[in-house]
C-alpha atoms as a PDB file:
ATOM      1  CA  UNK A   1      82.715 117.673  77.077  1.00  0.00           C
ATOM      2  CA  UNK A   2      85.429 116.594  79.364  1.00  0.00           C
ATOM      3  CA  UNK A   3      84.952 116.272  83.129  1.00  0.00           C
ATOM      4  CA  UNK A   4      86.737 115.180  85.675  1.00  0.00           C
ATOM      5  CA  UNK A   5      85.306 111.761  88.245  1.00  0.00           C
ATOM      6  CA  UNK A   6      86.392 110.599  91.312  1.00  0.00           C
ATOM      7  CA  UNK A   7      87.563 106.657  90.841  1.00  0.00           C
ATOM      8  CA  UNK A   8      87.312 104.994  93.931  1.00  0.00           C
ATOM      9  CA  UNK A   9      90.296 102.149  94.530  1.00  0.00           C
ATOM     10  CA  UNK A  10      91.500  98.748  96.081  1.00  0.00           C
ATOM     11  CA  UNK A  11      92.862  98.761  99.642  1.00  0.00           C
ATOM     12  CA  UNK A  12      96.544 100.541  99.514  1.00  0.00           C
ATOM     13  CA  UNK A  13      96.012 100.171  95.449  1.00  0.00           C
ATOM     14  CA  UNK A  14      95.672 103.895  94.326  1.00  0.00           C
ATOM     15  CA  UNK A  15      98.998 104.159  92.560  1.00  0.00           C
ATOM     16  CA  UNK A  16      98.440 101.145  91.107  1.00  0.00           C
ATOM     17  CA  UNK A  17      95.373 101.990  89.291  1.00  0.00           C
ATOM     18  CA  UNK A  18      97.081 105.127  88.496  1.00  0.00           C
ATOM     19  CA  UNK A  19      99.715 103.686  87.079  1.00  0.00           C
ATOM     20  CA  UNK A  20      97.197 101.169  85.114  1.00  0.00           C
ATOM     21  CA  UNK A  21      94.910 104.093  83.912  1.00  0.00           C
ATOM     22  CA  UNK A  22      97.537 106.158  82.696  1.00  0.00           C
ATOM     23  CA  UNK A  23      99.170 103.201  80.450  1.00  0.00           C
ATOM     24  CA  UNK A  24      95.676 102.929  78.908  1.00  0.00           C
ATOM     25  CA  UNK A  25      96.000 106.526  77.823  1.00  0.00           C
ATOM     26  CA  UNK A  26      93.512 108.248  80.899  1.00  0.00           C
ATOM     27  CA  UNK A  27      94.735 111.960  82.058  1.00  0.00           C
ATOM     28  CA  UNK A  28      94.550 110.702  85.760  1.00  0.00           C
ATOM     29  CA  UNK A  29      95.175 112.804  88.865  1.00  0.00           C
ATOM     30  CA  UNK A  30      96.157 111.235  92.401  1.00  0.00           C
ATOM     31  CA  UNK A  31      97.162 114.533  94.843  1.00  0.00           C
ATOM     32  CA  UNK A  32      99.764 113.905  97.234  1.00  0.00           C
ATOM     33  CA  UNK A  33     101.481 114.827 100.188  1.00  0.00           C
ATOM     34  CA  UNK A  34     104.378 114.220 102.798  1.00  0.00           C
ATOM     35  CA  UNK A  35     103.340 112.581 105.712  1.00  0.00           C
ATOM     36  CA  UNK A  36     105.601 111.531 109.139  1.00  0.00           C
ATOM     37  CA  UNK A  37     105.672 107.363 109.628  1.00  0.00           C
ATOM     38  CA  UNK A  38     107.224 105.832 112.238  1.00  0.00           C
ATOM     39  CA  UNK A  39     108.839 102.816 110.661  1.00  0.00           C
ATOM     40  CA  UNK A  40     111.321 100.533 112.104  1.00  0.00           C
ATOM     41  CA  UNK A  41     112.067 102.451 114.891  1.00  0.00           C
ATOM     42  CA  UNK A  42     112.305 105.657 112.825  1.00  0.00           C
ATOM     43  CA  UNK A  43     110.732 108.448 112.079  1.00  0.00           C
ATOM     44  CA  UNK A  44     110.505 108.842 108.457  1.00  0.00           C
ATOM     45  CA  UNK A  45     108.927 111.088 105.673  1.00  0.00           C
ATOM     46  CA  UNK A  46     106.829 109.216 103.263  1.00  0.00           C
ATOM     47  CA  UNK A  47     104.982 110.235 100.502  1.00  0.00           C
ATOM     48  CA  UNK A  48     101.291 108.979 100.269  1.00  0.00           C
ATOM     49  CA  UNK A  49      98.164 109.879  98.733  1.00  0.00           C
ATOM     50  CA  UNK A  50      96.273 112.640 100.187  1.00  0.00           C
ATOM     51  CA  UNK A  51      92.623 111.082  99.836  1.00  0.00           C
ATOM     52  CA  UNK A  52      93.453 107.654 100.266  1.00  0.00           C
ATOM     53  CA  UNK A  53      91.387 104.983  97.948  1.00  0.00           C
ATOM     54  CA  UNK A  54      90.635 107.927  95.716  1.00  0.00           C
ATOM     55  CA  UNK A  55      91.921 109.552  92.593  1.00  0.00           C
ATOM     56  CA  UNK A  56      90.622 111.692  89.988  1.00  0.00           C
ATOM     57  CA  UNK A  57      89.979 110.939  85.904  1.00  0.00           C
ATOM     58  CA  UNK A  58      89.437 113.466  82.964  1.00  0.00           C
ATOM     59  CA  UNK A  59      87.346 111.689  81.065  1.00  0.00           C
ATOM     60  CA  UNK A  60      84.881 112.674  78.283  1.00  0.00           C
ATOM     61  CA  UNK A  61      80.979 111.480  78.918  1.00  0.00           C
ATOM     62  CA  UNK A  62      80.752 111.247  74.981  1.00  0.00           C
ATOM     63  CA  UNK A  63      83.257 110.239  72.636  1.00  0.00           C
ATOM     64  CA  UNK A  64      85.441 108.268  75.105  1.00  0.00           C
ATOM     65  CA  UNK A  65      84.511 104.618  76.288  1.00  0.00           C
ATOM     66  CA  UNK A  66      84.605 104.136  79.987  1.00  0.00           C
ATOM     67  CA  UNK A  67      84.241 100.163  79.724  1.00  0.00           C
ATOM     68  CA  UNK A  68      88.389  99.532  80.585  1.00  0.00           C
ATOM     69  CA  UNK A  69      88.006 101.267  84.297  1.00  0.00           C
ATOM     70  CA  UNK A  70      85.820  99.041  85.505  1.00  0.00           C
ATOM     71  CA  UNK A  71      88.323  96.337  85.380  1.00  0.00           C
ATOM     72  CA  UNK A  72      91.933  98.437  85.035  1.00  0.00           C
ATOM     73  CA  UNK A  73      94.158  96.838  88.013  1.00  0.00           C
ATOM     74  CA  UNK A  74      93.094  98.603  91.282  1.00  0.00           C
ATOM     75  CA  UNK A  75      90.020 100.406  90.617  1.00  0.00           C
ATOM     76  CA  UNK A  76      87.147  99.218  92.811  1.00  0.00           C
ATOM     77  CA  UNK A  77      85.073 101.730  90.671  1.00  0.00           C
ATOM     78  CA  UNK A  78      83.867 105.285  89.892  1.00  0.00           C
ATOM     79  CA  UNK A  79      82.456 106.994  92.660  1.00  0.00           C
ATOM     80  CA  UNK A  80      78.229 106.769  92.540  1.00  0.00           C
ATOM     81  CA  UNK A  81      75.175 108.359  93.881  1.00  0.00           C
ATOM     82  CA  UNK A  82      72.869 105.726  92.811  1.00  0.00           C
ATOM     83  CA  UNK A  83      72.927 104.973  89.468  1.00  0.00           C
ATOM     84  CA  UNK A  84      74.463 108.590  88.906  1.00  0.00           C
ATOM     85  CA  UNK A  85      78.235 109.421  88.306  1.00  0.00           C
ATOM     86  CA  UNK A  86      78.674 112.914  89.575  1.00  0.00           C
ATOM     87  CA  UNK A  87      81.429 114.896  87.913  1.00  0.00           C
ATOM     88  CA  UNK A  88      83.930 117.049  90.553  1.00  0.00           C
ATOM     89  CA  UNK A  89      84.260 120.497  89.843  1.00  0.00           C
ATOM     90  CA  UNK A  90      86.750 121.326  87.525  1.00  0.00           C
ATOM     91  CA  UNK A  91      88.006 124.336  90.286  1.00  0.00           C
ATOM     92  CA  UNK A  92      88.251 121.190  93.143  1.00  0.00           C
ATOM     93  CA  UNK A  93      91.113 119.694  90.890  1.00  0.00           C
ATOM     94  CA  UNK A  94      92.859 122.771  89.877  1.00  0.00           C
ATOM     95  CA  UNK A  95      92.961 124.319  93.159  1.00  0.00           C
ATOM     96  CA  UNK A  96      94.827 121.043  94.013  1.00  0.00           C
ATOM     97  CA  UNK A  97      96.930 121.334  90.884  1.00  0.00           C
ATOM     98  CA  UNK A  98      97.548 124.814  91.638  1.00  0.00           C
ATOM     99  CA  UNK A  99      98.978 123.660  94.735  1.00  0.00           C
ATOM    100  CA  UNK A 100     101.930 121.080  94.006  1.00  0.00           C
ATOM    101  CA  UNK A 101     105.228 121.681  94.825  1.00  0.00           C
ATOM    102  CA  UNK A 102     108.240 120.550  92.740  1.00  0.00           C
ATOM    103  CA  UNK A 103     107.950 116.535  93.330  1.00  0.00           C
ATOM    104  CA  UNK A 104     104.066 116.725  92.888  1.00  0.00           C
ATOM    105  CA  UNK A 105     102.876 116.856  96.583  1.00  0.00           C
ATOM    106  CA  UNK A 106     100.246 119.453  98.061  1.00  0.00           C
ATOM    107  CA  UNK A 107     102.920 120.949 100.949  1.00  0.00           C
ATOM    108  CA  UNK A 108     101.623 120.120 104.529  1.00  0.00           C
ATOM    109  CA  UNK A 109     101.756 122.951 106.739  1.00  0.00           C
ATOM    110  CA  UNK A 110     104.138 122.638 109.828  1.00  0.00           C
ATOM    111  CA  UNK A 111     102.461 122.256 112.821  1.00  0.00           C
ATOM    112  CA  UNK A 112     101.300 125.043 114.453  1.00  0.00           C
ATOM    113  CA  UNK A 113     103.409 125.330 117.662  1.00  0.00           C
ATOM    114  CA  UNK A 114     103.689 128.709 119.027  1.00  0.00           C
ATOM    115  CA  UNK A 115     106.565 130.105 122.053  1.00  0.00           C
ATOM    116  CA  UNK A 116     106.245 128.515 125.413  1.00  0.00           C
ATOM    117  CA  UNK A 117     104.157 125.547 124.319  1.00  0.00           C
ATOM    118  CA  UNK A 118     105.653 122.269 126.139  1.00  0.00           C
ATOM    119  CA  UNK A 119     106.981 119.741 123.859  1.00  0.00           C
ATOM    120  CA  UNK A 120     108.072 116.047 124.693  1.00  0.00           C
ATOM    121  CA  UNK A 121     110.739 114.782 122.996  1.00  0.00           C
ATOM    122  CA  UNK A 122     110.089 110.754 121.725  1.00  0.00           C
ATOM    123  CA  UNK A 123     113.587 110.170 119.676  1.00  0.00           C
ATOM    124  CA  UNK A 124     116.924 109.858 120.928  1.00  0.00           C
ATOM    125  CA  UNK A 125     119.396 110.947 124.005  1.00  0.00           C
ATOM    126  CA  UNK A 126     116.467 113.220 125.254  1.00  0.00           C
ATOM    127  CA  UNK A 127     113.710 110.904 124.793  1.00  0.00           C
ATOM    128  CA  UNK A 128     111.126 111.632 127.509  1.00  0.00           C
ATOM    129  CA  UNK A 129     112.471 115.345 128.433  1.00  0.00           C
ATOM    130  CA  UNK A 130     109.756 117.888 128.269  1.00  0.00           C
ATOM    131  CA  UNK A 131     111.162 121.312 126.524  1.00  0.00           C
ATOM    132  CA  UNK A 132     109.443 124.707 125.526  1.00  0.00           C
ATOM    133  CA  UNK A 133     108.925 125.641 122.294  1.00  0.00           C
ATOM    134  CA  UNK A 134     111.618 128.594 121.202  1.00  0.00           C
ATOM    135  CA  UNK A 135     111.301 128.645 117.317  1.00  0.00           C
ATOM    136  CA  UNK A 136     112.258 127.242 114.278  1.00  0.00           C
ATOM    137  CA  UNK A 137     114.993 126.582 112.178  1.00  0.00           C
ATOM    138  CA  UNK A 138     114.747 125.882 108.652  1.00  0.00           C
ATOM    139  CA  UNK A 139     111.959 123.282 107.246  1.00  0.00           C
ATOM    140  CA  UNK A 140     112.244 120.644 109.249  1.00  0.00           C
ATOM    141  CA  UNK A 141     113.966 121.574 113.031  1.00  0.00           C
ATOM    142  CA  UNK A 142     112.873 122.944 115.728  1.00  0.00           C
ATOM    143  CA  UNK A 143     114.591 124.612 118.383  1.00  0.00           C
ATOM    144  CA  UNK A 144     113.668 123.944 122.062  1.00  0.00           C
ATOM    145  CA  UNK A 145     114.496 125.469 125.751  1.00  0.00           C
ATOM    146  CA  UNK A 146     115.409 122.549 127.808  1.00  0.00           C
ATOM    147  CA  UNK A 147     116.878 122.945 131.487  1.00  0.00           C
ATOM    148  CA  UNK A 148     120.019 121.219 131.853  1.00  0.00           C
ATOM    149  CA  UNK A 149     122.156 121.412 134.751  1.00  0.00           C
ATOM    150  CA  UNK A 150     119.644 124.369 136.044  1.00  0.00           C
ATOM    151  CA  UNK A 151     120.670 126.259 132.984  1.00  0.00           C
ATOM    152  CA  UNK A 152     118.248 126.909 129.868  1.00  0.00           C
ATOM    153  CA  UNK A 153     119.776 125.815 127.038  1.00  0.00           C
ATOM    154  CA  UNK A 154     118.273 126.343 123.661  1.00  0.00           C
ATOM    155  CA  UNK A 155     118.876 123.044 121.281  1.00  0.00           C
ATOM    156  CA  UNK A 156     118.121 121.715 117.809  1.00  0.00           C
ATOM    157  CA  UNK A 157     115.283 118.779 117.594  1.00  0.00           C
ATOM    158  CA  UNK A 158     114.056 117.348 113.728  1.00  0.00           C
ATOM    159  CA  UNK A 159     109.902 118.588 114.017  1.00  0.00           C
ATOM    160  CA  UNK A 160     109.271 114.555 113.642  1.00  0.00           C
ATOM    161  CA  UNK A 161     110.798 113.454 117.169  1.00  0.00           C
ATOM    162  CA  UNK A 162     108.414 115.899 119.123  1.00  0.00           C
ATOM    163  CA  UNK A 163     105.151 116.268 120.114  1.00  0.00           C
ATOM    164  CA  UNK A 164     102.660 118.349 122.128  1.00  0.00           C
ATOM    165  CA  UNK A 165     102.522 117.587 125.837  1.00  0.00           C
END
């Protein structure tokens, strides 16, 4: 009967052994997501694993020999209580695989901000200006009421170059 494990990984190596695994023939599963890095100055969007040092193998605790993980490029080893390899729930996995949207990533829920909650703004011409929090628009923006010239004036800020006061 198949079931799946949890392999645990190398430092920063999890796509690696994925990538290993998989050309030996394993069904492997490493869940994803979007996450906000500042890098160089910007703000980016990278995608990285969402349990880092961690992915998940399908693997059958009869017919299928389990020797090659062990030493597959990246893999540290399978997850152990003891001497005991627990298998993960079979719902754990497909509520995760349930989840992905079209590049393969579990979608990370924008961040909760509701109207009237102060927001400083880190990137660009307004860096350091505190605004209120007036809404959004589309994925990614957000739209903020910041007094200039003693006037409110509602304006257009990417979600990654603000953050809660």
């Amino acid at each position: 009967m198949k079931n799946w494990y949890a392999v645990y990984c190398k430092p920063k190596e999890d796509e690696r052994a994925e990538l290993h695994l998989d050309r030996q023939d394993f069904e492997v599963f490493r869940p994803k997501h979007r996450v906000r890095r500042k890098r160089q100055g910007q703000v980016r969007t990278i995608i990285e694993s969402l349990f880092p040092r961690y992915l998940f193998i399908h693997l059958d605790d009869v017919a299928e020999n389990w020797a090659p993980i062990r030493s597959t490029r990246g893999v540290a080893g399978l997850v152990r209580w003891g001497d005991r390899i627990p298998p993960v729930p079979d719902c754990v996995v497909e509520s995760l695989r349930d989840n992905l949207d079209e590049v393969g990533c579990i979608p990370t829920p924008p961040a909760d901000y509701k109207k009237g909650d102060k927001l400083m703004i880190q990137e660009g011409p307004f860096a350091g200006h505190e605004g209120l929090f007036y809404g959004r628009k589309g994925e990614d923006r957000v739209m903020l009421l910041l007094e200039i010239m003693r006037q409110p004036q509602k304006m257009l800020f990417p979600e990654a170059s603000v953050a809660r006061v």
